[in-house]
PDB file of N, CA and C in Angstrom:
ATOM      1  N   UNK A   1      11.503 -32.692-263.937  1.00  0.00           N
ATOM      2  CA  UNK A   1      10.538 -33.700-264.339  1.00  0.00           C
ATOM      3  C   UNK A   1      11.069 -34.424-265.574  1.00  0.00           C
ATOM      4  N   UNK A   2      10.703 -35.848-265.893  1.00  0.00           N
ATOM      5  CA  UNK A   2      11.304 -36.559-266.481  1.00  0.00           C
ATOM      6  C   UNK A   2      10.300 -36.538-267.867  1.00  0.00           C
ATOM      7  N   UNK A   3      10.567 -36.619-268.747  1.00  0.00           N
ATOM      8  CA  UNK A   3      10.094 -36.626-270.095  1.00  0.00           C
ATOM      9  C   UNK A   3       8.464 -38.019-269.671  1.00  0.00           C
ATOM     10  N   UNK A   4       7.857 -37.854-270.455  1.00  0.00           N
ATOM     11  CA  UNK A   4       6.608 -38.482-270.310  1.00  0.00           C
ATOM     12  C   UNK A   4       6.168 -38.980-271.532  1.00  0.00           C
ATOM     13  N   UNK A   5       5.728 -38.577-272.500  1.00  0.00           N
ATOM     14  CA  UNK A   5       5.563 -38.611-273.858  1.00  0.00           C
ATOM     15  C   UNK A   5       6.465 -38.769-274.872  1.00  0.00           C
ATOM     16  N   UNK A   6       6.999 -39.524-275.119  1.00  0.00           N
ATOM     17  CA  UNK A   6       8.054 -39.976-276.319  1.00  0.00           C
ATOM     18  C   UNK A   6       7.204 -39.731-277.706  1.00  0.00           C
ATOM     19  N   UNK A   7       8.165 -38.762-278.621  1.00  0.00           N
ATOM     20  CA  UNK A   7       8.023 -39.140-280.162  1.00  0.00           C
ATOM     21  C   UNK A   7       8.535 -40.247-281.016  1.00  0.00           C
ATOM     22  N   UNK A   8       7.957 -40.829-281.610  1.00  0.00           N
ATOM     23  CA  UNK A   8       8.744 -41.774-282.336  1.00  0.00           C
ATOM     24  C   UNK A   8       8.493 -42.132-283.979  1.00  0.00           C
ATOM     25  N   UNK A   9       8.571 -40.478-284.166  1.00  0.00           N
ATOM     26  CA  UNK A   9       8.110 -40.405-285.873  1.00  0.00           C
ATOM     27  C   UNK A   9       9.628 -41.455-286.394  1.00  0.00           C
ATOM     28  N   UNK A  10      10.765 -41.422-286.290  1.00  0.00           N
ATOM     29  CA  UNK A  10      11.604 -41.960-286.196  1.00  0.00           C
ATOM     30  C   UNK A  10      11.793 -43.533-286.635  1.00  0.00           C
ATOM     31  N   UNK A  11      11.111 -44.143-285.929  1.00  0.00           N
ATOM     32  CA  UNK A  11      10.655 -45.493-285.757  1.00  0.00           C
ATOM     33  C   UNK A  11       9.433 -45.707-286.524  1.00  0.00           C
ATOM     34  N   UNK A  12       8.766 -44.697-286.498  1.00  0.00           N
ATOM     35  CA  UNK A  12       7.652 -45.517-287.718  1.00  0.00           C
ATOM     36  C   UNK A  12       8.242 -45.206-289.071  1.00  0.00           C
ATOM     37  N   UNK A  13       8.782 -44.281-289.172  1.00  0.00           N
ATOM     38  CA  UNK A  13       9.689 -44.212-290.720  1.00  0.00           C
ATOM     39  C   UNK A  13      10.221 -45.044-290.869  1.00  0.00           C
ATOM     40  N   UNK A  14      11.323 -45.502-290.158  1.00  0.00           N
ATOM     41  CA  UNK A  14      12.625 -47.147-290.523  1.00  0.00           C
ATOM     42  C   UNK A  14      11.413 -48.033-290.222  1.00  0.00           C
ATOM     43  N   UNK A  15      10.328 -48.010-289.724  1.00  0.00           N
ATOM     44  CA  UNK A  15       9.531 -49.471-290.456  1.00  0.00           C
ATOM     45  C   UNK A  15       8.676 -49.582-291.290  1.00  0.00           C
ATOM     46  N   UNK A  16       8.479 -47.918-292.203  1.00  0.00           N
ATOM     47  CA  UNK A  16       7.558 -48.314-292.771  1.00  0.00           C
ATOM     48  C   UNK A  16       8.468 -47.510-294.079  1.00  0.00           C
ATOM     49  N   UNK A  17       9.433 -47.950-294.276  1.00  0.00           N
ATOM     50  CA  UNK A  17      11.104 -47.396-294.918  1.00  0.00           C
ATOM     51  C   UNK A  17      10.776 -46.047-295.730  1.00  0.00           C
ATOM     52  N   UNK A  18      10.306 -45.331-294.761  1.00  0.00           N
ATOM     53  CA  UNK A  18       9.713 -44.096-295.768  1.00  0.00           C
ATOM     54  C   UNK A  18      11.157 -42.877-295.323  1.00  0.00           C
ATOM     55  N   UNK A  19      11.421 -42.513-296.633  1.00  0.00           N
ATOM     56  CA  UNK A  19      12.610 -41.444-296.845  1.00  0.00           C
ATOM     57  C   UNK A  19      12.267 -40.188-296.508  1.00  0.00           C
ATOM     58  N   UNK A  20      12.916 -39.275-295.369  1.00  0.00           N
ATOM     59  CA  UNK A  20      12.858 -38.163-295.583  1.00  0.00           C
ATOM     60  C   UNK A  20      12.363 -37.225-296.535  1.00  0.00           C
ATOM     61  N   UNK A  21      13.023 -37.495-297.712  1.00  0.00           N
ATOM     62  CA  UNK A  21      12.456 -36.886-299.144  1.00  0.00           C
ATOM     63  C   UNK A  21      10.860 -37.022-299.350  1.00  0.00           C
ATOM     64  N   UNK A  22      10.701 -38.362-299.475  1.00  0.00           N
ATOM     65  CA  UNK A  22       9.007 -39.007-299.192  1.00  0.00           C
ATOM     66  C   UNK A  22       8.244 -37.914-298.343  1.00  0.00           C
ATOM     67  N   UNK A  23       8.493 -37.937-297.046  1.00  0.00           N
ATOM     68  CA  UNK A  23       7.670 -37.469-295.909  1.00  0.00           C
ATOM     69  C   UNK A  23       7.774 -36.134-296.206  1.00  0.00           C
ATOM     70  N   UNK A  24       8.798 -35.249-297.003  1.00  0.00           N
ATOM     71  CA  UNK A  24       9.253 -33.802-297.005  1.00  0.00           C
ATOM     72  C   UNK A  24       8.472 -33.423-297.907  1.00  0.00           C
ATOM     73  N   UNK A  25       7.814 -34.135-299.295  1.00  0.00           N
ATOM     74  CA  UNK A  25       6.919 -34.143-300.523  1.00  0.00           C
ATOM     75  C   UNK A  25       5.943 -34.204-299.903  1.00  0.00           C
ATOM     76  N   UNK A  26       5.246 -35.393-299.123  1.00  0.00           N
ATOM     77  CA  UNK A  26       4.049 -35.212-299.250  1.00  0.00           C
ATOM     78  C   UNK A  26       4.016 -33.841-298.190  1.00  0.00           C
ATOM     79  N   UNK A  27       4.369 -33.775-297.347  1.00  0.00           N
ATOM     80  CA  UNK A  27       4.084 -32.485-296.296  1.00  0.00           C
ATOM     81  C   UNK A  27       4.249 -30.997-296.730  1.00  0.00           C
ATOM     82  N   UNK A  28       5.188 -30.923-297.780  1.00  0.00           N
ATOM     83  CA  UNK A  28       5.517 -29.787-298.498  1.00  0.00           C
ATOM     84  C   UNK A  28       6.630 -28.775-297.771  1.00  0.00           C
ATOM     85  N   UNK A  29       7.460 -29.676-296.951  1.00  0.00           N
ATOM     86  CA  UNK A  29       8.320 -28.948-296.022  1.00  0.00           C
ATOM     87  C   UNK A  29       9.730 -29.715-296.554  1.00  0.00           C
ATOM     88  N   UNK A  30      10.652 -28.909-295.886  1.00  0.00           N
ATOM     89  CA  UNK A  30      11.861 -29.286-296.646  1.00  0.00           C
ATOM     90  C   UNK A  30      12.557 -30.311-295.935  1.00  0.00           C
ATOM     91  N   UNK A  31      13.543 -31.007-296.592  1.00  0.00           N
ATOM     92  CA  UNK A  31      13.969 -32.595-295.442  1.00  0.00           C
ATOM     93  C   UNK A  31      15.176 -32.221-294.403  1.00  0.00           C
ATOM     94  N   UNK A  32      15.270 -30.975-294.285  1.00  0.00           N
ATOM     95  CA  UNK A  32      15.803 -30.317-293.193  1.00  0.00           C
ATOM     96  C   UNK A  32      14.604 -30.528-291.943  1.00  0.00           C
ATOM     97  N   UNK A  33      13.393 -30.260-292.496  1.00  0.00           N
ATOM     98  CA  UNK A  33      12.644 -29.963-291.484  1.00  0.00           C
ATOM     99  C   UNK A  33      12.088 -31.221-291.141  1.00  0.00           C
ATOM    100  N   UNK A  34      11.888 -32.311-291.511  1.00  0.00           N
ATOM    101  CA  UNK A  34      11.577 -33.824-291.672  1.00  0.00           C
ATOM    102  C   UNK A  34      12.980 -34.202-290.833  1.00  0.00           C
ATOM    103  N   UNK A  35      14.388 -34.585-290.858  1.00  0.00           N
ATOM    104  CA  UNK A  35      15.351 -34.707-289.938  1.00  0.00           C
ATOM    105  C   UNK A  35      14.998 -34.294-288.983  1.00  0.00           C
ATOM    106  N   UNK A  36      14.715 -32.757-288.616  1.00  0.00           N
ATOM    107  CA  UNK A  36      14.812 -31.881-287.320  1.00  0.00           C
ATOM    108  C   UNK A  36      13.658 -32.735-286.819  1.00  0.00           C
ATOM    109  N   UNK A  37      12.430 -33.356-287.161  1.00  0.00           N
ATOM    110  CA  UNK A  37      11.037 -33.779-286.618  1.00  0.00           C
ATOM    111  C   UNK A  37      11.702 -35.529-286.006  1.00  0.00           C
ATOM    112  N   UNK A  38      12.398 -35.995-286.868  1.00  0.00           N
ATOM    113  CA  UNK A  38      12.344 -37.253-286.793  1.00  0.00           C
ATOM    114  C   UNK A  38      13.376 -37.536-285.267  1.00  0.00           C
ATOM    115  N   UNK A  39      14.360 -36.731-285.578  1.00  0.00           N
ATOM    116  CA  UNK A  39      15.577 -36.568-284.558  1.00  0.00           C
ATOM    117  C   UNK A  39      15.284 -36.244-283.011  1.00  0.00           C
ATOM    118  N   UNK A  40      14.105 -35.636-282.687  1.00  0.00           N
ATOM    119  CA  UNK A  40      13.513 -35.422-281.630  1.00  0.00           C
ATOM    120  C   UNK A  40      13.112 -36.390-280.850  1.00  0.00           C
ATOM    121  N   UNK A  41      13.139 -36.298-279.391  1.00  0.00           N
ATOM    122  CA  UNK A  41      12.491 -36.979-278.578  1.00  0.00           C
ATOM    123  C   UNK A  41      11.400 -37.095-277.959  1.00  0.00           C
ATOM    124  N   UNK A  42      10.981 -35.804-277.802  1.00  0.00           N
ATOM    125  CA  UNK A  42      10.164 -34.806-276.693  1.00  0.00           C
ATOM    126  C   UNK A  42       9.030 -34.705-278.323  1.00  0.00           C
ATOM    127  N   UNK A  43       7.733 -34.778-278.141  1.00  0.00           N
ATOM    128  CA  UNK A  43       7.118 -34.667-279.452  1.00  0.00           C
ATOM    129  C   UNK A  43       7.152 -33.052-279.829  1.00  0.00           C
ATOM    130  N   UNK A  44       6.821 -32.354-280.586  1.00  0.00           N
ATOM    131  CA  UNK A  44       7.178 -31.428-281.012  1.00  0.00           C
ATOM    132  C   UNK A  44       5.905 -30.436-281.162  1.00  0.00           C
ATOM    133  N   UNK A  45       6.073 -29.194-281.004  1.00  0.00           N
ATOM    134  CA  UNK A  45       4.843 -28.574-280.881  1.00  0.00           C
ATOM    135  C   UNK A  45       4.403 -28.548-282.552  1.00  0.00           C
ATOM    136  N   UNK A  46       2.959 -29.078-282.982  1.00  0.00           N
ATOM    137  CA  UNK A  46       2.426 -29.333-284.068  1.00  0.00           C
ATOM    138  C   UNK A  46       1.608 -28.768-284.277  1.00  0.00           C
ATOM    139  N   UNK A  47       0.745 -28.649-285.806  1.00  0.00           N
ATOM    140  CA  UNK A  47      -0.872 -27.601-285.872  1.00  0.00           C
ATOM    141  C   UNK A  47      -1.374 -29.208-286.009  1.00  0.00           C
ATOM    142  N   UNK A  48      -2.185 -29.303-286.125  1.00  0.00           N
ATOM    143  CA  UNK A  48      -3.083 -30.007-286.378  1.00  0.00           C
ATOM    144  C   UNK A  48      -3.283 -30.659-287.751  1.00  0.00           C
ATOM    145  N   UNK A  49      -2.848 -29.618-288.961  1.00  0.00           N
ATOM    146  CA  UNK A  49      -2.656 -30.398-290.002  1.00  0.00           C
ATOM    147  C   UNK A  49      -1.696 -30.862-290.331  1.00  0.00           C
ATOM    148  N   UNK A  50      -0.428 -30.616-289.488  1.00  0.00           N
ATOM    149  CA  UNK A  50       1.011 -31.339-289.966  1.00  0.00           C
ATOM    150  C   UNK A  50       0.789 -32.641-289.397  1.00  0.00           C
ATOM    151  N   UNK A  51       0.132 -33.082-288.463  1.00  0.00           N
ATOM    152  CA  UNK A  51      -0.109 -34.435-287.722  1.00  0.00           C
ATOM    153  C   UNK A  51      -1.077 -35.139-288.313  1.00  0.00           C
ATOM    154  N   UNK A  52      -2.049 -34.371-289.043  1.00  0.00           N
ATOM    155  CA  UNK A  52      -2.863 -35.302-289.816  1.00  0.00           C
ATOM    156  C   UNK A  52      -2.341 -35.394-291.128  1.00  0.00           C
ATOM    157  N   UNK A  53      -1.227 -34.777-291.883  1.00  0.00           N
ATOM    158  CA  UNK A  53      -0.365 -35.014-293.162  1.00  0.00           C
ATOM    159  C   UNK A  53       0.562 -36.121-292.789  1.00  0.00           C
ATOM    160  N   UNK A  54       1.193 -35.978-291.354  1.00  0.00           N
ATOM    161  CA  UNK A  54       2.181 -37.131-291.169  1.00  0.00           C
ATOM    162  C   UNK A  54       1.488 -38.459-291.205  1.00  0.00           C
ATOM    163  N   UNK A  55       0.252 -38.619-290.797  1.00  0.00           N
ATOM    164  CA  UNK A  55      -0.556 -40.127-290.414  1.00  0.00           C
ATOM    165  C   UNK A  55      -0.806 -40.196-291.531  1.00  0.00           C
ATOM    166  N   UNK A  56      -1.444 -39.280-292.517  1.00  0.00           N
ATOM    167  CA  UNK A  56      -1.988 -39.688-294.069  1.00  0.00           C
ATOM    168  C   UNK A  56      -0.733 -40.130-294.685  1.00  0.00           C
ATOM    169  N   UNK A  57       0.288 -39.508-294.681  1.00  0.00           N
ATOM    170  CA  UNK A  57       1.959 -39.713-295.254  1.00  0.00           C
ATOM    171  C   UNK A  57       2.212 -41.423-295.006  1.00  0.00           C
ATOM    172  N   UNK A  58       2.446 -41.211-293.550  1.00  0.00           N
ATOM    173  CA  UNK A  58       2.759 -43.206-293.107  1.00  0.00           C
ATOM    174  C   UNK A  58       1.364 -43.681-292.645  1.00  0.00           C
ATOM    175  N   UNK A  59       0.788 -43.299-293.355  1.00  0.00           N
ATOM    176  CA  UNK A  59      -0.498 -44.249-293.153  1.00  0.00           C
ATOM    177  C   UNK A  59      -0.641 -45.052-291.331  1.00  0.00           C
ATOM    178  N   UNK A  60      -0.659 -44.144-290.865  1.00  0.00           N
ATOM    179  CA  UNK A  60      -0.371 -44.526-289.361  1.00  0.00           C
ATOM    180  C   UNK A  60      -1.748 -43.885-288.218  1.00  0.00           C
ATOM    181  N   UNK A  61      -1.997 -44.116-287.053  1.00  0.00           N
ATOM    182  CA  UNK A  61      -2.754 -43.396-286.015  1.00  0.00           C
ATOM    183  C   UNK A  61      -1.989 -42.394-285.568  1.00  0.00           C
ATOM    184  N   UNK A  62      -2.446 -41.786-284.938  1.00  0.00           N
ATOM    185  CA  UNK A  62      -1.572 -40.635-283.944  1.00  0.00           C
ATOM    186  C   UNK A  62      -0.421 -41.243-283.267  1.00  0.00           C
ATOM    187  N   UNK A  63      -1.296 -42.308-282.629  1.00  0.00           N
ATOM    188  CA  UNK A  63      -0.837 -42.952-281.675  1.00  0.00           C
ATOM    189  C   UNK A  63       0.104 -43.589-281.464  1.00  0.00           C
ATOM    190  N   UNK A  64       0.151 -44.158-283.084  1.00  0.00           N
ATOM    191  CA  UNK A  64       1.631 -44.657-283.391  1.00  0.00           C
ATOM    192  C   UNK A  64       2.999 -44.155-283.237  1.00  0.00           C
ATOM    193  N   UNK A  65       2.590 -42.724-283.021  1.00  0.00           N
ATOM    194  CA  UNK A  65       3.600 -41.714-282.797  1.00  0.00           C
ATOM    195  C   UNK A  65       4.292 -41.363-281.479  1.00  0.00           C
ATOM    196  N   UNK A  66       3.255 -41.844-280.754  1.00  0.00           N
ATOM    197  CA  UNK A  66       3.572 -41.232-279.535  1.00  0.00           C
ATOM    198  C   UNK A  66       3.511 -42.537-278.171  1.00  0.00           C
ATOM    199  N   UNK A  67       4.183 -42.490-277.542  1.00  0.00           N
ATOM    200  CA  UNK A  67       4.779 -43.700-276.265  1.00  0.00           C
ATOM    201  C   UNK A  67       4.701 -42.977-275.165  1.00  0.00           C
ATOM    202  N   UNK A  68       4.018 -43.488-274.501  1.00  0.00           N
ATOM    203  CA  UNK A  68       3.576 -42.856-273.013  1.00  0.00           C
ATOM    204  C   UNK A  68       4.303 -43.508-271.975  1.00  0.00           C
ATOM    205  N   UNK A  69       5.689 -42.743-271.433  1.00  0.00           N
ATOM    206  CA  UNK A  69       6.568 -43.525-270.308  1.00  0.00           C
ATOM    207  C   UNK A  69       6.484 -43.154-269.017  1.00  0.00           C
ATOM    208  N   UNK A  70       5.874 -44.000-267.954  1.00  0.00           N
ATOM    209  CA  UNK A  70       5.701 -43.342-266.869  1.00  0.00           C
ATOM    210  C   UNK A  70       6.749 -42.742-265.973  1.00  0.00           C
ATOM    211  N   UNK A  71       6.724 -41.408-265.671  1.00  0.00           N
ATOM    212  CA  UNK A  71       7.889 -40.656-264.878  1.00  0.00           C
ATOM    213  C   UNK A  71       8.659 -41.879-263.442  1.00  0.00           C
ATOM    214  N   UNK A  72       9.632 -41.670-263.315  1.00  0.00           N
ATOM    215  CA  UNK A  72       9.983 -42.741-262.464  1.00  0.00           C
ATOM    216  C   UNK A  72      10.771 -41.515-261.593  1.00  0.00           C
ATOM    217  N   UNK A  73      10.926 -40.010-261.802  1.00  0.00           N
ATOM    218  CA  UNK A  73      11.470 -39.189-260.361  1.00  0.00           C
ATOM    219  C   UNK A  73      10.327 -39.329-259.584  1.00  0.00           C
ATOM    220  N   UNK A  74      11.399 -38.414-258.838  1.00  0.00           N
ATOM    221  CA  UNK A  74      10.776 -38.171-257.383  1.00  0.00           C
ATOM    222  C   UNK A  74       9.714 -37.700-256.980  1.00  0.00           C
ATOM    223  N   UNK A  75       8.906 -37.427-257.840  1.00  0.00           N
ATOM    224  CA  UNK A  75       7.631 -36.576-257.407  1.00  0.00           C
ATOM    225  C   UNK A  75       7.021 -37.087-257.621  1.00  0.00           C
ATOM    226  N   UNK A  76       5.594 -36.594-257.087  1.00  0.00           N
ATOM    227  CA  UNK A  76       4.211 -37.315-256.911  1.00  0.00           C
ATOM    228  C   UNK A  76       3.859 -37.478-258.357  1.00  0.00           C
ATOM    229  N   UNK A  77       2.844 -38.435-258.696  1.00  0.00           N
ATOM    230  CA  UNK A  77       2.139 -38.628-259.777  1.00  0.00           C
ATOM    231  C   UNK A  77       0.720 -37.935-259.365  1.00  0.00           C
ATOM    232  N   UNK A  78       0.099 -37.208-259.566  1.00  0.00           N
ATOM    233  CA  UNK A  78      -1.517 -36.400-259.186  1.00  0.00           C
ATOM    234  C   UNK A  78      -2.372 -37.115-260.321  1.00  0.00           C
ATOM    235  N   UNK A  79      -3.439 -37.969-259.544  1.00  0.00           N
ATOM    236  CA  UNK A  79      -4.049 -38.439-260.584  1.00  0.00           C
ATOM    237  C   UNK A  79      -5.432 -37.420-260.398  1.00  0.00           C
ATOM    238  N   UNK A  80      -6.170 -37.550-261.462  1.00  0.00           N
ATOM    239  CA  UNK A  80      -7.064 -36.689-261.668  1.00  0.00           C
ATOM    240  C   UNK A  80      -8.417 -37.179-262.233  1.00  0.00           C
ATOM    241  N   UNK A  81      -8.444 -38.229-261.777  1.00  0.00           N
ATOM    242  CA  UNK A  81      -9.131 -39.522-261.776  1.00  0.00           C
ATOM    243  C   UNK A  81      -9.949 -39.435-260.695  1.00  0.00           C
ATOM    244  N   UNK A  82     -11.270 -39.609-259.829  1.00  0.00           N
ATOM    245  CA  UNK A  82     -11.480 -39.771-258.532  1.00  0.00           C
ATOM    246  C   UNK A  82     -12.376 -40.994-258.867  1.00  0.00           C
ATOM    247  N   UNK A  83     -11.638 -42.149-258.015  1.00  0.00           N
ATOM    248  CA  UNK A  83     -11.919 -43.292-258.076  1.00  0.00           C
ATOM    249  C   UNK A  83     -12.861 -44.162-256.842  1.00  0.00           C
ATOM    250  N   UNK A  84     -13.321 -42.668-256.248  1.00  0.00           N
ATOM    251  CA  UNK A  84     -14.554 -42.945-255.225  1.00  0.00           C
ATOM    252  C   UNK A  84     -15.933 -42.820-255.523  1.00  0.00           C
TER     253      UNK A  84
END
């Protein structure tokens, strides 16, 4: 299965020119661990308050974070929707 959910802490950092160091202060984690977050593709398993420190940090939505790409293999899409 093909990735679905894109992270893109990445991209909101280079536009909102916030430094590793920056994001590693306010979160209280080290900029080892801010690289390892940003460098990712696949979003990353999170608590709940590291995602609401990152949005307070870049002043951002969740949402901003995350890009929803629709799978283009081979398999069915199951919607879970019933549209009758």
């Amino acid at each position: 299965m093909n990735q679905v959910i894109r992270w893109k802490l990445n991209e909101v950092m280079a536009r909102k020119r916030v430094r590793n160091k920056d994001l590693a202060e306010a979160l209280g984690i080290t900029e080892n661990s801010v690289y390892r977050l940003r460098k990712v593709d696949e979003m990353p398993r999170l608590i709940p308050e590291r995602l609401n420190g990152i949005c307070k940090a870049l002043n951002c939505q969740p949402g901003e974070l995350l890009e929803y790409e629709p799978d283009d293999g081979d398999g069915k899409v199951v919607s879970i929707v019933d549209v009758a």
